[in-house]
C-alpha atoms as a PDB file:
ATOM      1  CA  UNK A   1       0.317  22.964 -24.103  1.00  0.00           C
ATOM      2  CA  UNK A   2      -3.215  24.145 -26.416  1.00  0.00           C
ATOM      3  CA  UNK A   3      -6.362  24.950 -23.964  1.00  0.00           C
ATOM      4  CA  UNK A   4      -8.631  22.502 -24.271  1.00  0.00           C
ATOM      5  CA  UNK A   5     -11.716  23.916 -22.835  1.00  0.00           C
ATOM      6  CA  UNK A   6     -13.730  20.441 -22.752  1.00  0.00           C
ATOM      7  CA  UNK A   7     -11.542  18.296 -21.514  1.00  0.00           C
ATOM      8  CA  UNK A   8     -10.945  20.990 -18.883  1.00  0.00           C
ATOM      9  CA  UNK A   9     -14.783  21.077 -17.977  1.00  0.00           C
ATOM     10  CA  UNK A  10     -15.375  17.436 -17.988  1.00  0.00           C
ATOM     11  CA  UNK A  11     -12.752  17.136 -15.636  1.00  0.00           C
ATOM     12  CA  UNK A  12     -13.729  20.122 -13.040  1.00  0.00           C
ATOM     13  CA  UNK A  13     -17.363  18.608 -13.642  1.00  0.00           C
ATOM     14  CA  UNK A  14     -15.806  15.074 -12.270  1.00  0.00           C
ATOM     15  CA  UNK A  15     -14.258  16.426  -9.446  1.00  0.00           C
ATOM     16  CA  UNK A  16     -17.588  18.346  -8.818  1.00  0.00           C
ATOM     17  CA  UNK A  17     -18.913  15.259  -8.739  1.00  0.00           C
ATOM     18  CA  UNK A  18     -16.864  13.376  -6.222  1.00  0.00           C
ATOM     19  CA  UNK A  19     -16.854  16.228  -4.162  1.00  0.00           C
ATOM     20  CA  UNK A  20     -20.206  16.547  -3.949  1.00  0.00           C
ATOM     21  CA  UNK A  21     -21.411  13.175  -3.352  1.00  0.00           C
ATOM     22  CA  UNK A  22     -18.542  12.927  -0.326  1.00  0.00           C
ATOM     23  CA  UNK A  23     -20.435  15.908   1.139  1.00  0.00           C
ATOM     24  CA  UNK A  24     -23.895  14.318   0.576  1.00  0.00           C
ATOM     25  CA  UNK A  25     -22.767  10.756   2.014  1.00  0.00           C
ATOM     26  CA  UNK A  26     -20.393  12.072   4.813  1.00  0.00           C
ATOM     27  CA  UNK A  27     -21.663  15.980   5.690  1.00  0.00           C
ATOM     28  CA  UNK A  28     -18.036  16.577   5.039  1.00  0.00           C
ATOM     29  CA  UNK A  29     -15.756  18.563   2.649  1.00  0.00           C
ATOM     30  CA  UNK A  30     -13.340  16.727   0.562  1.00  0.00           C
ATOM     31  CA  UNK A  31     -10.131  18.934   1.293  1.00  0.00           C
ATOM     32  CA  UNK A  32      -6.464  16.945   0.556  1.00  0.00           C
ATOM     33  CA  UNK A  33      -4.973  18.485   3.824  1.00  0.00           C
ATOM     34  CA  UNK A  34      -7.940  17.479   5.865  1.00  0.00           C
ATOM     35  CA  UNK A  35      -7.740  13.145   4.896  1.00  0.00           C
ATOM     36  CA  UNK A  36      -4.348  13.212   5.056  1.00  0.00           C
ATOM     37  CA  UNK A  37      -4.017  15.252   8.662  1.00  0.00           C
ATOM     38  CA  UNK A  38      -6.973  12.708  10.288  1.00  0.00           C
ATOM     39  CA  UNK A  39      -5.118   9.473   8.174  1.00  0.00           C
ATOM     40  CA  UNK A  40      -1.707  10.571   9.999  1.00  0.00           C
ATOM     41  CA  UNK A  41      -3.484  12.319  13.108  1.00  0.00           C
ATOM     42  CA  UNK A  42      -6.910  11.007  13.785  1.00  0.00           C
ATOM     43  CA  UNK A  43      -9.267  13.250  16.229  1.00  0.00           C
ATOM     44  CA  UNK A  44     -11.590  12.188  18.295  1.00  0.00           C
ATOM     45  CA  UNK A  45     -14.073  13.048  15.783  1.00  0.00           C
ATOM     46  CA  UNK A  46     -13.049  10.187  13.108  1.00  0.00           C
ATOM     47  CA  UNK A  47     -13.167   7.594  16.207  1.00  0.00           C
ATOM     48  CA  UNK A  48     -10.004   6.172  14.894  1.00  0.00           C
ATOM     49  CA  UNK A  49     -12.574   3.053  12.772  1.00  0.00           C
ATOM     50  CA  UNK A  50     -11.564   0.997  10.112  1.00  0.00           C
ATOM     51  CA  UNK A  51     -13.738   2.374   7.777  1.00  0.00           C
ATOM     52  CA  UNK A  52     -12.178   6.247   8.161  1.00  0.00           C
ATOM     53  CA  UNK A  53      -8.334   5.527   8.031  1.00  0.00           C
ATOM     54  CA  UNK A  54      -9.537   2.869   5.112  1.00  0.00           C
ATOM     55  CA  UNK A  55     -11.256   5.185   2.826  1.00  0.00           C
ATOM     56  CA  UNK A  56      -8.716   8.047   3.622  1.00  0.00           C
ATOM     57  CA  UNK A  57      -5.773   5.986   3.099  1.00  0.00           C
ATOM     58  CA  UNK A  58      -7.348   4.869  -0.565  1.00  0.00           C
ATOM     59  CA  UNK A  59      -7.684   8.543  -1.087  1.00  0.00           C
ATOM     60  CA  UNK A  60      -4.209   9.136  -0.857  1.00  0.00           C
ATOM     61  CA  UNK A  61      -3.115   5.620  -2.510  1.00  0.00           C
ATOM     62  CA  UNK A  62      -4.889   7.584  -5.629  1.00  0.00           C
ATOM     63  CA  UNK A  63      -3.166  10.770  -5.381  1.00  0.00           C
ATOM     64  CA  UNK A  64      -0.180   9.129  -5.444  1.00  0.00           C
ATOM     65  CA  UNK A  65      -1.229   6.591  -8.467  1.00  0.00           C
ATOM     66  CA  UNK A  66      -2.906   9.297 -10.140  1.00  0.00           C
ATOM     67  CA  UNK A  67       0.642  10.946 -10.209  1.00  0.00           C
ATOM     68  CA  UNK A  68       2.571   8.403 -11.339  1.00  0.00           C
ATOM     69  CA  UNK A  69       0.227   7.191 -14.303  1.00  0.00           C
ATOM     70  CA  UNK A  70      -0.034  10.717 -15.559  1.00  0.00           C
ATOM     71  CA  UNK A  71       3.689  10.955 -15.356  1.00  0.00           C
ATOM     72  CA  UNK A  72       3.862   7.613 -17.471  1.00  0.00           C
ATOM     73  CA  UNK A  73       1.371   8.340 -19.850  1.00  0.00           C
ATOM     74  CA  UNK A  74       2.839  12.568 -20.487  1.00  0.00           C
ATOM     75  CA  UNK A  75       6.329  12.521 -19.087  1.00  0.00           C
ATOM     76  CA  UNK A  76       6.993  15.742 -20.532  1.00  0.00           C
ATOM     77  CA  UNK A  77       3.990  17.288 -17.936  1.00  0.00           C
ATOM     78  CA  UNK A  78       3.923  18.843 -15.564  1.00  0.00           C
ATOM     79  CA  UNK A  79       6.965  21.052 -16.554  1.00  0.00           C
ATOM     80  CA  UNK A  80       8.315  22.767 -13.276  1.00  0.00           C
ATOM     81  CA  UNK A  81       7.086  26.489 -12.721  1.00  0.00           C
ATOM     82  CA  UNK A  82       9.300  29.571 -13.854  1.00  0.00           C
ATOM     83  CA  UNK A  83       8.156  31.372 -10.838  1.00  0.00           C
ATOM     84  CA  UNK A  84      10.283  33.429  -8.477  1.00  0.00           C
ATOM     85  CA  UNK A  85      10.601  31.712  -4.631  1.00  0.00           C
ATOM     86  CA  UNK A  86       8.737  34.427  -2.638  1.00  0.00           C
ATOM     87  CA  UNK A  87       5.774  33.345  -5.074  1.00  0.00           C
ATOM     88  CA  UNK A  88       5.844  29.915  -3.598  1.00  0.00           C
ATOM     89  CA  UNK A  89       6.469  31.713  -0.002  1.00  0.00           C
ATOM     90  CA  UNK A  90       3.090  33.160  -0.625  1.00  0.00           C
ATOM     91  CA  UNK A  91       1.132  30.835  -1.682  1.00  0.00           C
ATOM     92  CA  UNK A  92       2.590  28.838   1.525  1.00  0.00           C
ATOM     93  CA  UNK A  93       0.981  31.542   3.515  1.00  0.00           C
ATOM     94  CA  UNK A  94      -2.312  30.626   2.557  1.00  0.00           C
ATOM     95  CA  UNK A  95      -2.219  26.894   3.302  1.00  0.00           C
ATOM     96  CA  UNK A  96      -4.968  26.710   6.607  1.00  0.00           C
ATOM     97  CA  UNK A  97      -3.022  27.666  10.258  1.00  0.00           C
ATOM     98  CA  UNK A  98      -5.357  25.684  11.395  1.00  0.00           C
ATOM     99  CA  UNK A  99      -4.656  22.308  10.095  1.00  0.00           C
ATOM    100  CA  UNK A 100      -0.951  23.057  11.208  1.00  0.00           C
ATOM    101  CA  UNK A 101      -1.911  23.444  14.176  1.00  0.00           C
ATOM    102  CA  UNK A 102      -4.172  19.832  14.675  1.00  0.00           C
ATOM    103  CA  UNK A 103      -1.192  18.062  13.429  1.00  0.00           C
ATOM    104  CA  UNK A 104       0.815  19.868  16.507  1.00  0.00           C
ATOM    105  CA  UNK A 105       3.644  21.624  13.984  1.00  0.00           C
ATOM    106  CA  UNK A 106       2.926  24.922  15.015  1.00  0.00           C
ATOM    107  CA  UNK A 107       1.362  26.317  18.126  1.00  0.00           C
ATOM    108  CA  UNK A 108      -2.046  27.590  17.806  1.00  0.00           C
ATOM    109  CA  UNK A 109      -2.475  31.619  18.597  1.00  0.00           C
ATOM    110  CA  UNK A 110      -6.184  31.045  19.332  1.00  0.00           C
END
C-alpha cells in the first residue's frame, strides 16, 4: 500500500475535527471504549436519557458501517498483521483498567 501523506492528513484533520467539536458541545472526550461502556453500562452520570444512549448507539452504528463499506469498497484492506501474539498481549495491557473495571469484568485494585 504507497503512503499517501494527504489523504492521511485530511483524514487525522477530520477526526480532529469531530473530536474536537464533541469536546466543545459535550465537555467530553470522544474515546471508542468510553460510548460503548456507558451505551452497554450507563452511570449515573449519563442519566440513562434518550438523547445519550441515542447519539452513542449512532456512534457505534458508524463504526460498524464504516467497516463494512470500507471492506466493500477495498476488500483486499485491511490485510491481517504479521505480528507475533505476545505483541497483541501487550498492546492488551494498555487498554484503560479502569473502564474494565466500570463495566464490572475485573475487580478494581483502587
Amino acid at each position: 500500500m504507497p503512503f499517501t501523506p494527504v489523504e492521511s492528513s485530511i483524514g487525522g484533520a477530520l477526526l480532529g475535527v469531530a473530536v474536537s467539536t464533541h469536546l466543545l458541545a459535550f465537555g467530553r472526550v470522544t474515546g471508542c471504549s468510553g460510548i460503548l461502556g456507558e451505551l452497554v453500562r450507563p452511570s449515573t452520570k449519563t442519566h440513562k436519557s434518550k438523547s445519550e444512549k441515542t447519539w452513542r448507539a449512532l456512534v457505534v452504528v458508524g463504526f460498524f458501517a464504516a467497516g463494512i463499506i470500507g471492506f466493500l469498497a477495498y476488500p483486499s484492506f485491511p490485510k491481517p498483521l504479521d505480528l507475533p501474539m505476545r505483541t497483541y498481549a501487550l498492546a492488551g495491557l494498555f487498554v484503560r483498567e479502569n473502564r474494565f473495571s466500570q463495566l464490572g469484568l475485573i475487580e478494581s485494585n483502587k
